[in-house]
ModelCIF file with pLDDT and N, C-alpha, C, O atoms, coordinates in Angstrom:
data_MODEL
#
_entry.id   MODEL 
#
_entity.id                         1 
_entity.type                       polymer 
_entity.pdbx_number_of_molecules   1 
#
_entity_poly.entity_id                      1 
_entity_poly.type                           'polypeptide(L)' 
_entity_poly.nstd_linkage                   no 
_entity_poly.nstd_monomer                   no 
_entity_poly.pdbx_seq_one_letter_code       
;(UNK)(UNK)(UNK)(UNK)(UNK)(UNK)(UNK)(UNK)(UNK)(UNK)(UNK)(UNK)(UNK)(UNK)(UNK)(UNK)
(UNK)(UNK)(UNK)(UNK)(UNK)(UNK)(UNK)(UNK)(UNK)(UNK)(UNK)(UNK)(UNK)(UNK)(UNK)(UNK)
(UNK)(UNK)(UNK)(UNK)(UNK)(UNK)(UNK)(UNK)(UNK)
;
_entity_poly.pdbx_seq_one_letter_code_can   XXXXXXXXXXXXXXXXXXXXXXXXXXXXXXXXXXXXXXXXX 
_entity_poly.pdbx_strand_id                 A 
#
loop_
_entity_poly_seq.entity_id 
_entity_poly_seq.num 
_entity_poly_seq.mon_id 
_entity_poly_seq.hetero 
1 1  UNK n 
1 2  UNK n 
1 3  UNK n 
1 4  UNK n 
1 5  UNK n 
1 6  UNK n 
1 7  UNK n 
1 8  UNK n 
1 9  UNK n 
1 10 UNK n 
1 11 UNK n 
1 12 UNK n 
1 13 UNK n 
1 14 UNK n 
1 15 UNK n 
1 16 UNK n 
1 17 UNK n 
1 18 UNK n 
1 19 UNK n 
1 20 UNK n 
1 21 UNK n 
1 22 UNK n 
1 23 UNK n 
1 24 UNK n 
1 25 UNK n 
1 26 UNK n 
1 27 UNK n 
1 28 UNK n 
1 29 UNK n 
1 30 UNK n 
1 31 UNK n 
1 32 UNK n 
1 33 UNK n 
1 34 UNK n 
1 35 UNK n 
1 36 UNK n 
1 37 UNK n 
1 38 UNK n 
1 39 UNK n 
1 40 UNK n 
1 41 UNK n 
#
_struct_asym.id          A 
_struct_asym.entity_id   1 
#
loop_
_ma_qa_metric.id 
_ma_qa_metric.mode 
_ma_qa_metric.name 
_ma_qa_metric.software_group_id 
_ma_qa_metric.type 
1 global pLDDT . pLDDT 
2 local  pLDDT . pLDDT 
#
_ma_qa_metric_global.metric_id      1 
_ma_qa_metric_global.metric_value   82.24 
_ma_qa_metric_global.model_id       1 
_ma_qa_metric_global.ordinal_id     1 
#
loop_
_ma_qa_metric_local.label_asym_id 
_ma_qa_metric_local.label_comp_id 
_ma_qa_metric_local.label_seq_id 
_ma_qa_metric_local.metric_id 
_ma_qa_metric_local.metric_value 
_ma_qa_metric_local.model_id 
_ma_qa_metric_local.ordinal_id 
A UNK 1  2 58.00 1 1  
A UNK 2  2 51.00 1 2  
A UNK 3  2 45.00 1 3  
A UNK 4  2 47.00 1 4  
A UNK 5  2 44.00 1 5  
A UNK 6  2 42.00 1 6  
A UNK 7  2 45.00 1 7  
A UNK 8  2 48.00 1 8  
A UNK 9  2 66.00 1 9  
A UNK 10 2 77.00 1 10 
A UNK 11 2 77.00 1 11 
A UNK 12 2 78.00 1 12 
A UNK 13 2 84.00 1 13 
A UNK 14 2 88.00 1 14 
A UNK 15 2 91.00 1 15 
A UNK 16 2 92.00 1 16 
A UNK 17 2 95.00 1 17 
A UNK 18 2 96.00 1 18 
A UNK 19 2 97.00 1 19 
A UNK 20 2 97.00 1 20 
A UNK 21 2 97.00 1 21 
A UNK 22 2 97.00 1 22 
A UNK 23 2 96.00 1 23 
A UNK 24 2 96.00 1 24 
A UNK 25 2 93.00 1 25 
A UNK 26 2 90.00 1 26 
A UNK 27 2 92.00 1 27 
A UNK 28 2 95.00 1 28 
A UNK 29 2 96.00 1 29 
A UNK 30 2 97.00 1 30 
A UNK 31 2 97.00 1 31 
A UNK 32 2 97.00 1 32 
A UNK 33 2 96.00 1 33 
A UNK 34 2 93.00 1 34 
A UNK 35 2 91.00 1 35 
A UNK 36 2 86.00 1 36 
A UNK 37 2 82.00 1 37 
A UNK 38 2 89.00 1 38 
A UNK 39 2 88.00 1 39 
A UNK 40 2 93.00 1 40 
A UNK 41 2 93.00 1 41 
#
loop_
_atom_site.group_PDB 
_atom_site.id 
_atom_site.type_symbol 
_atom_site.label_atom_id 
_atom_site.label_alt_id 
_atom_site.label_comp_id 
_atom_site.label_asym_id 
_atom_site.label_entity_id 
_atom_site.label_seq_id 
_atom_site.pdbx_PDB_ins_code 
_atom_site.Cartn_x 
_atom_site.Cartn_y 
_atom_site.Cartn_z 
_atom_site.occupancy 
_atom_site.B_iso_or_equiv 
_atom_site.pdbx_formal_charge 
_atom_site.auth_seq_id 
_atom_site.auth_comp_id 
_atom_site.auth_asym_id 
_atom_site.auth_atom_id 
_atom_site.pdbx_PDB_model_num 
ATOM 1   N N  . UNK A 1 1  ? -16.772 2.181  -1.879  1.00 58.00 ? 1  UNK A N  1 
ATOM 2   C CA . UNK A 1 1  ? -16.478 0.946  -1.151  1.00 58.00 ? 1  UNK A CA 1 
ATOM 3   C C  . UNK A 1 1  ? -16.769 1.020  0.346   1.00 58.00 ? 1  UNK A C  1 
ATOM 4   O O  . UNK A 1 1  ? -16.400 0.043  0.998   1.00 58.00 ? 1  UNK A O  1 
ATOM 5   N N  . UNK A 1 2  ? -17.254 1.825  0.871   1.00 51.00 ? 2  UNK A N  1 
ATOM 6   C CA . UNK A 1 2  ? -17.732 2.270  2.467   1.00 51.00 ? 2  UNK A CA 1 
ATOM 7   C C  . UNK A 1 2  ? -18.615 0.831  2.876   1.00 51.00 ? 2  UNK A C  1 
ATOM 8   O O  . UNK A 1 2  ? -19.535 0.313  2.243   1.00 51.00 ? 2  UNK A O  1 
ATOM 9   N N  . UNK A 1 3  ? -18.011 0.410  4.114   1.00 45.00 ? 3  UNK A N  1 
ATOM 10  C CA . UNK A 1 3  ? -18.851 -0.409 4.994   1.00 45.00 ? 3  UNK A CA 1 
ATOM 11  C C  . UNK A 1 3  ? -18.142 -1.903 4.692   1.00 45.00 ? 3  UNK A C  1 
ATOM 12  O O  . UNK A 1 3  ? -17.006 -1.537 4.994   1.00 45.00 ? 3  UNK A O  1 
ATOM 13  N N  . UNK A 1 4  ? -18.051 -2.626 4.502   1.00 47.00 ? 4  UNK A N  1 
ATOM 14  C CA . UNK A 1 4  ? -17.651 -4.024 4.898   1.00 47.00 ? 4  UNK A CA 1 
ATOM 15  C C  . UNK A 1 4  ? -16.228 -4.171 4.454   1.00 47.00 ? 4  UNK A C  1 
ATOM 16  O O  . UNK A 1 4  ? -15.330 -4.888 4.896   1.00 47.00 ? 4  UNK A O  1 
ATOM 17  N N  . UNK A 1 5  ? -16.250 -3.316 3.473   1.00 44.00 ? 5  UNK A N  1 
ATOM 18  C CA . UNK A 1 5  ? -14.959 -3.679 2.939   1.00 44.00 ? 5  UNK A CA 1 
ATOM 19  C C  . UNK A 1 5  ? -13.607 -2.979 3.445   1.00 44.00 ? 5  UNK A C  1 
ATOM 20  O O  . UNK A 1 5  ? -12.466 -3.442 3.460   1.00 44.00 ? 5  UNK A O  1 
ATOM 21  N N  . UNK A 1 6  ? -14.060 -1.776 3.839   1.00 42.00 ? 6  UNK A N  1 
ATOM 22  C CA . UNK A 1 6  ? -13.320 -0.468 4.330   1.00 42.00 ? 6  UNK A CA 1 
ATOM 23  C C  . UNK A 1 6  ? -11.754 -0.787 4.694   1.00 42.00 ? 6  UNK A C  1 
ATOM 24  O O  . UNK A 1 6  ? -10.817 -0.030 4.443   1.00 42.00 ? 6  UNK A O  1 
ATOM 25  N N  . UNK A 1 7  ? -11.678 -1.877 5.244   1.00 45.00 ? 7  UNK A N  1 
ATOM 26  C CA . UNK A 1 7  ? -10.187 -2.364 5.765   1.00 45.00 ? 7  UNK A CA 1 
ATOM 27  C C  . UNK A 1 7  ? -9.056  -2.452 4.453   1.00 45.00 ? 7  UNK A C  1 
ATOM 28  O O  . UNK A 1 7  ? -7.853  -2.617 4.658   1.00 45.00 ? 7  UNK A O  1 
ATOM 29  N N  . UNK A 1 8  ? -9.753  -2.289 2.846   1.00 48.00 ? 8  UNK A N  1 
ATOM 30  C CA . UNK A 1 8  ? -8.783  -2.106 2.243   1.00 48.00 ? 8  UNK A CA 1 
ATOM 31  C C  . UNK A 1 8  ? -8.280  -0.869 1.857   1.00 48.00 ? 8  UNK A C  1 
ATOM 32  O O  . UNK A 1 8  ? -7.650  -0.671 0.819   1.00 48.00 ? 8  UNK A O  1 
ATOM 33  N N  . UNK A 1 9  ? -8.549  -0.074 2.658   1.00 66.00 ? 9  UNK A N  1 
ATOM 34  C CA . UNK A 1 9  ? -7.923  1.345  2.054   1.00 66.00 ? 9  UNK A CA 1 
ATOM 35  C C  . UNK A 1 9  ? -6.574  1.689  3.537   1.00 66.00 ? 9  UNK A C  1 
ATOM 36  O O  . UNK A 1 9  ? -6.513  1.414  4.735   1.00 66.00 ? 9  UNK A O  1 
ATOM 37  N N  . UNK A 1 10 ? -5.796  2.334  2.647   1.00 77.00 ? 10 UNK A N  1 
ATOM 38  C CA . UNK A 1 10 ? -4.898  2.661  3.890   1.00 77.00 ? 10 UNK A CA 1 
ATOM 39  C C  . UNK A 1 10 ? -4.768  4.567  3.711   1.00 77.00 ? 10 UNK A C  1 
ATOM 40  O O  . UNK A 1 10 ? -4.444  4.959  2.590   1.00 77.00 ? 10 UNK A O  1 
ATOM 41  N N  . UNK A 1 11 ? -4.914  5.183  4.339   1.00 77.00 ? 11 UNK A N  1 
ATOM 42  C CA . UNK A 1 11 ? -5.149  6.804  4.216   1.00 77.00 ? 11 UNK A CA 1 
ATOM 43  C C  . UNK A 1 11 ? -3.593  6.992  3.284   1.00 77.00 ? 11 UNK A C  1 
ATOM 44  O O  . UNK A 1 11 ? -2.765  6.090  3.161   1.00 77.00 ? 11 UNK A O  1 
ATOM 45  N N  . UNK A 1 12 ? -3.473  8.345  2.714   1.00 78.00 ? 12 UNK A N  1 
ATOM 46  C CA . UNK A 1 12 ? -1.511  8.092  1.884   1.00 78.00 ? 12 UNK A CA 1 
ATOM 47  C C  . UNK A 1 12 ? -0.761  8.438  2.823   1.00 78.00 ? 12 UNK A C  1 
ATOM 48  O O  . UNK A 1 12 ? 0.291   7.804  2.751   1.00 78.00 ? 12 UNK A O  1 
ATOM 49  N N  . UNK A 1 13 ? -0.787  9.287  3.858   1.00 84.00 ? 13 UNK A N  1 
ATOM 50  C CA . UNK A 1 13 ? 0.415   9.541  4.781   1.00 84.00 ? 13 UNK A CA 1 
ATOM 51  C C  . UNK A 1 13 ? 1.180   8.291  5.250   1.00 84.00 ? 13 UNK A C  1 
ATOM 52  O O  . UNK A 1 13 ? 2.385   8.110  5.424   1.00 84.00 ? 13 UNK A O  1 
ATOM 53  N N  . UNK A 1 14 ? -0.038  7.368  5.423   1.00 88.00 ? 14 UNK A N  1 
ATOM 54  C CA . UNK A 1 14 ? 0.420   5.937  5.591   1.00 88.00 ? 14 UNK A CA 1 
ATOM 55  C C  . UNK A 1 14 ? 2.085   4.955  4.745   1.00 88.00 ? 14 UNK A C  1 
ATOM 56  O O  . UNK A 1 14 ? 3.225   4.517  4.901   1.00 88.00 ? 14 UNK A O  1 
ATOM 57  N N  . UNK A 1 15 ? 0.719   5.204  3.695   1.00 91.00 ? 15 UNK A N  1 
ATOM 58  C CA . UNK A 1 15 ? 1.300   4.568  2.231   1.00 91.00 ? 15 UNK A CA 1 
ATOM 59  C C  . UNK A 1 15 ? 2.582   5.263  2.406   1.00 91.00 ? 15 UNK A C  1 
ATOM 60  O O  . UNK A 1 15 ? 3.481   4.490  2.734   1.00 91.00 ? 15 UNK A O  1 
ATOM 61  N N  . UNK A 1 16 ? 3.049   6.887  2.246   1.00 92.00 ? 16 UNK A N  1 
ATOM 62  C CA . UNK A 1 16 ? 4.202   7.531  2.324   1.00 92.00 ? 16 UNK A CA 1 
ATOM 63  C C  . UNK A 1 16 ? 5.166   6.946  3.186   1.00 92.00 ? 16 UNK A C  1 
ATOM 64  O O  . UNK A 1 16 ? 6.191   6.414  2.759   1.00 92.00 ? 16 UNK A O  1 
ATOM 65  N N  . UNK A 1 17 ? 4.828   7.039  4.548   1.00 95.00 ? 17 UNK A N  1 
ATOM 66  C CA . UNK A 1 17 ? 5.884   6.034  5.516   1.00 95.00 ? 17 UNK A CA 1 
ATOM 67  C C  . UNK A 1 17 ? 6.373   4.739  5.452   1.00 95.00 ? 17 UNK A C  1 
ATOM 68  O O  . UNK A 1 17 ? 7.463   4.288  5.807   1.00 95.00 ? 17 UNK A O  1 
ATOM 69  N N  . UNK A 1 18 ? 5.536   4.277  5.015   1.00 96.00 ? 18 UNK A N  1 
ATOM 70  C CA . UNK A 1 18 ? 5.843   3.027  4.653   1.00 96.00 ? 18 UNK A CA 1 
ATOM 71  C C  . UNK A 1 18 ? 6.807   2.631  3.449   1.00 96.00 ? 18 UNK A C  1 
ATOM 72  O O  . UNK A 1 18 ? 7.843   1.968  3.380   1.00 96.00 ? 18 UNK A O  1 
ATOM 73  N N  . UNK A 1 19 ? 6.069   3.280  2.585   1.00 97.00 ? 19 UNK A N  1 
ATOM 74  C CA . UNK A 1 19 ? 7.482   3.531  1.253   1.00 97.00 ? 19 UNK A CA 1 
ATOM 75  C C  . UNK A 1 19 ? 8.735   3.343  1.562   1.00 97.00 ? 19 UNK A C  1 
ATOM 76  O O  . UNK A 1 19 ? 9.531   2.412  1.438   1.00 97.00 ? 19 UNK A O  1 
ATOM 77  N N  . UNK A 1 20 ? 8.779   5.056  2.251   1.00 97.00 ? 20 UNK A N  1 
ATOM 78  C CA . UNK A 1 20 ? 9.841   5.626  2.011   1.00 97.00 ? 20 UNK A CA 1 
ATOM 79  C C  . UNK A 1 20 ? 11.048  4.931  3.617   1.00 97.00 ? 20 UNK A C  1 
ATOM 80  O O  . UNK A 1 20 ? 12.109  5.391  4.038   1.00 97.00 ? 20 UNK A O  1 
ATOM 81  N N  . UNK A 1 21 ? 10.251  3.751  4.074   1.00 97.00 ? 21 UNK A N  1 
ATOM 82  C CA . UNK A 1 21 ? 10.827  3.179  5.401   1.00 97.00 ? 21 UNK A CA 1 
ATOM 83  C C  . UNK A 1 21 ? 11.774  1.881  5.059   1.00 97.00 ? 21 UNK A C  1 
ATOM 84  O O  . UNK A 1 21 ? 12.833  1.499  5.558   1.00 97.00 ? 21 UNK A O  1 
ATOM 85  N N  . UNK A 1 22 ? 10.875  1.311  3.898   1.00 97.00 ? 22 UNK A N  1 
ATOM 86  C CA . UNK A 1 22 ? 11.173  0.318  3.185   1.00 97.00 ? 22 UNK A CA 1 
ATOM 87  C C  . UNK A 1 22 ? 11.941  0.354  2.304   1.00 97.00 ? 22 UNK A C  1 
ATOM 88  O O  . UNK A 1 22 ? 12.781  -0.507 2.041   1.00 97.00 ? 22 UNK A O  1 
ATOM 89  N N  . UNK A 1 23 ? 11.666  1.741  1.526   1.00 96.00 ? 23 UNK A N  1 
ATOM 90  C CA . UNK A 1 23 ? 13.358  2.135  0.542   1.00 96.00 ? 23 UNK A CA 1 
ATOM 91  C C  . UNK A 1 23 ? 12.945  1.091  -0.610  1.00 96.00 ? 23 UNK A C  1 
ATOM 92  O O  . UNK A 1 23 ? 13.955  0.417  -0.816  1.00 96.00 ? 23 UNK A O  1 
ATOM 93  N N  . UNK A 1 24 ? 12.097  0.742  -1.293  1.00 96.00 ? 24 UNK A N  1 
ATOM 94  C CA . UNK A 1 24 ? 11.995  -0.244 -2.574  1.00 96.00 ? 24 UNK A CA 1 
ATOM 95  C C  . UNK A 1 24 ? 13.067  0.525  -3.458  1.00 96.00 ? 24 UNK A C  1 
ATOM 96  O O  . UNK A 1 24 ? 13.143  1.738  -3.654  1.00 96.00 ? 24 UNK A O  1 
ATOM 97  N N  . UNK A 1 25 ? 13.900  -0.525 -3.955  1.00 93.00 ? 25 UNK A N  1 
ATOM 98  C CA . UNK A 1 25 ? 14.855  -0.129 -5.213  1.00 93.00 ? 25 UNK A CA 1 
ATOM 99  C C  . UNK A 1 25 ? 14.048  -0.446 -6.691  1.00 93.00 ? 25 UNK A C  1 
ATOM 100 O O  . UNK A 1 25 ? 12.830  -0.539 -6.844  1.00 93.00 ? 25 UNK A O  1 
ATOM 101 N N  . UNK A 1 26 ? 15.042  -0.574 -7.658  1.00 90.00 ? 26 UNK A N  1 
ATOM 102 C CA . UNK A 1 26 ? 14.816  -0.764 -8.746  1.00 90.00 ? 26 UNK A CA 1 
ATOM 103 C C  . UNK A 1 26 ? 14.735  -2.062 -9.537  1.00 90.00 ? 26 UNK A C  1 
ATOM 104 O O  . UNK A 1 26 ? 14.401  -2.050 -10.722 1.00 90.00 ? 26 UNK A O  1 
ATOM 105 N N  . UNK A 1 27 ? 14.972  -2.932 -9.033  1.00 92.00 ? 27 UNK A N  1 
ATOM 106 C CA . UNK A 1 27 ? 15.466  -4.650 -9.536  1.00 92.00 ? 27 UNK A CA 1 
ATOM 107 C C  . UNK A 1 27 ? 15.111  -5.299 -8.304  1.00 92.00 ? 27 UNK A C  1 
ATOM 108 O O  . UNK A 1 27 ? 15.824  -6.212 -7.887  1.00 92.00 ? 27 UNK A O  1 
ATOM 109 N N  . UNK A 1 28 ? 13.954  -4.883 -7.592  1.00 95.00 ? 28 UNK A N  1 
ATOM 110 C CA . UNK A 1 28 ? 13.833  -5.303 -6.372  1.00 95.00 ? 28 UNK A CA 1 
ATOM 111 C C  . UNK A 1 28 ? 11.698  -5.885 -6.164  1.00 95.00 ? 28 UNK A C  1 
ATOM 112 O O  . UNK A 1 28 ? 10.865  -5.147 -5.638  1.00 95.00 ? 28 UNK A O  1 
ATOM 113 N N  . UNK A 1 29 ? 11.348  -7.451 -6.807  1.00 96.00 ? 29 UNK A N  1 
ATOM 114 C CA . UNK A 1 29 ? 10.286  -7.537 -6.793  1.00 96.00 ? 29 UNK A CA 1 
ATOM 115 C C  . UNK A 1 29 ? 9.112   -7.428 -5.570  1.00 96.00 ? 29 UNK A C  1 
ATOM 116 O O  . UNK A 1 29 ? 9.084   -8.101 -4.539  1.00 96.00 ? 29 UNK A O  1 
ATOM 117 N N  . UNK A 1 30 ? 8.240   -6.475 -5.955  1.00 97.00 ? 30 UNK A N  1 
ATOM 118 C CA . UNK A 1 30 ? 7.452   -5.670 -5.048  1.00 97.00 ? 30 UNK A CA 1 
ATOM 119 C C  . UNK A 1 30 ? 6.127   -5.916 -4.732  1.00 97.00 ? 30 UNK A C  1 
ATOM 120 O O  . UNK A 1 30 ? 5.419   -5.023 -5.198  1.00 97.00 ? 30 UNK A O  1 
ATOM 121 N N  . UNK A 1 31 ? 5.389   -6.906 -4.025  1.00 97.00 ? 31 UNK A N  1 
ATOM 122 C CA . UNK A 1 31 ? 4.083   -7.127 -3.950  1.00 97.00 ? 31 UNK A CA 1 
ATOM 123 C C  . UNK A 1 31 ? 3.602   -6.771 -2.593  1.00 97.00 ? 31 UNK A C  1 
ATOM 124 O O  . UNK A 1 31 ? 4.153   -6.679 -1.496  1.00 97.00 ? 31 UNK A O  1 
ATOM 125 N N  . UNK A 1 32 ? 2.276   -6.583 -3.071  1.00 97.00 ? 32 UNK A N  1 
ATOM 126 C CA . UNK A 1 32 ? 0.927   -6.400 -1.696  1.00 97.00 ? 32 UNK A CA 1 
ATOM 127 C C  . UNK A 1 32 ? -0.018  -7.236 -2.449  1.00 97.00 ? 32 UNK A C  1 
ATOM 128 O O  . UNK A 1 32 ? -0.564  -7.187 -3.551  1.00 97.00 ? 32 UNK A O  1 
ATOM 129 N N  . UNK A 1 33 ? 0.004   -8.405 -0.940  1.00 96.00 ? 33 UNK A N  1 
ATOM 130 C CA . UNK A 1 33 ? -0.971  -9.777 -1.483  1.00 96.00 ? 33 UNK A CA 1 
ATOM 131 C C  . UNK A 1 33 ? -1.980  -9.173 -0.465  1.00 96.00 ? 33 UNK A C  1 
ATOM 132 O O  . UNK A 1 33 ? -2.026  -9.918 0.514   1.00 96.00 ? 33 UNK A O  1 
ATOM 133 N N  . UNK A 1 34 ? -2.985  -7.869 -0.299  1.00 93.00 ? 34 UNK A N  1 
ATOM 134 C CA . UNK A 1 34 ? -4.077  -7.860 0.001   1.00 93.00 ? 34 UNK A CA 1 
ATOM 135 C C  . UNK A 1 34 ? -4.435  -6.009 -0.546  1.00 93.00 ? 34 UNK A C  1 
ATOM 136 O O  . UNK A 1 34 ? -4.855  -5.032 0.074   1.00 93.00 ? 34 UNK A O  1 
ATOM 137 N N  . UNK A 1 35 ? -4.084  -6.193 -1.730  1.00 91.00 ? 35 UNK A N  1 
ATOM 138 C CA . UNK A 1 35 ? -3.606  -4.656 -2.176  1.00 91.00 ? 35 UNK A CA 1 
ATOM 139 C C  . UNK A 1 35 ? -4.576  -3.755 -2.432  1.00 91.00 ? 35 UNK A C  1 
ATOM 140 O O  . UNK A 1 35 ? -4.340  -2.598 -2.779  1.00 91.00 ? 35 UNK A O  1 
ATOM 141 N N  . UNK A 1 36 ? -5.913  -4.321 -2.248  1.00 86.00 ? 36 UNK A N  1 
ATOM 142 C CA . UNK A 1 36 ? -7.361  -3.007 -2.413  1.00 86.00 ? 36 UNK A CA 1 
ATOM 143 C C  . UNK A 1 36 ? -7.416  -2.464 -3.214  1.00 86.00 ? 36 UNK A C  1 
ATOM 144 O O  . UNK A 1 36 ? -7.779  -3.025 -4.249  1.00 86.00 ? 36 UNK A O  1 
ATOM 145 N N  . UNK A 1 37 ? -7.123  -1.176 -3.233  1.00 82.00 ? 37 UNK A N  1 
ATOM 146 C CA . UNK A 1 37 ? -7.676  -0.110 -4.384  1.00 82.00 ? 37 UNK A CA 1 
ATOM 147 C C  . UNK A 1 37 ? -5.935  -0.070 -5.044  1.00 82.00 ? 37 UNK A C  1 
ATOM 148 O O  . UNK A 1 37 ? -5.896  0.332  -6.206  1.00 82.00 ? 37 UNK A O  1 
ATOM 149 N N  . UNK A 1 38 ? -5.019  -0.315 -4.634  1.00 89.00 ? 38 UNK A N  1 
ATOM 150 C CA . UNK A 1 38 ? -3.537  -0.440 -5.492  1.00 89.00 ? 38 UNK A CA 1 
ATOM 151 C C  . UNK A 1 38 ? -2.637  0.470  -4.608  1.00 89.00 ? 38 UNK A C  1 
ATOM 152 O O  . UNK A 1 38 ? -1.460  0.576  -4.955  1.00 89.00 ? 38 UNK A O  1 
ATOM 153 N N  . UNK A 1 39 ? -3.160  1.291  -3.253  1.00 88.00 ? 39 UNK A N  1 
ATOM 154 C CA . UNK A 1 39 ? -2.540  2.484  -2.689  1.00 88.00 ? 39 UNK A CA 1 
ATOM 155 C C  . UNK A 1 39 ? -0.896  1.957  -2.244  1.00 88.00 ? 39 UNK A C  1 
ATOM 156 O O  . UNK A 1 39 ? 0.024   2.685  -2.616  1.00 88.00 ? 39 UNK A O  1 
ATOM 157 N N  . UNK A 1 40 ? -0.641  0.997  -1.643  1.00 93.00 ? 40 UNK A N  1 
ATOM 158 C CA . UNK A 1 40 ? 1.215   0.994  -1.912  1.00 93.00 ? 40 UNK A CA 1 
ATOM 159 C C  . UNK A 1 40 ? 1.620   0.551  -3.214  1.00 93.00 ? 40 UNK A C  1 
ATOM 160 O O  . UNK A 1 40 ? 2.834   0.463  -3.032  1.00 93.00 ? 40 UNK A O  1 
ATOM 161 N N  . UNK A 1 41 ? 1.416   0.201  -4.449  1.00 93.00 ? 41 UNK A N  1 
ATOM 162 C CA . UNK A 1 41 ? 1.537   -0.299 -5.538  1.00 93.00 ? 41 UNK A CA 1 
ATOM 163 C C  . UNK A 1 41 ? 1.589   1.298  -6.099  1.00 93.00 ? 41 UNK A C  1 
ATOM 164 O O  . UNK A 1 41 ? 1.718   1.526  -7.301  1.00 93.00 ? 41 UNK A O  1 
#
């Protein structure tokens, strides 16, 4: 996917902080409305 599209990838250290900042539970509905390759999903 290199070159135009590139803005949908986020590196995982990313993805990790973000997770684990946000704390998603279990009964708790979870979307990424621009979600790329699925990396916070």
């Amino acid at each position: 996917q290199r070159g135009d599209r590139g803005e949908f990838f986020t590196p995982h250290p990313l993805l990790t902080l973000m997770v684990e900042m946000i704390d998603p539970g279990d009964a708790e509905m979870f979307l990424d409305p621009a979600c790329g390759s699925g990396g916070f999903l």
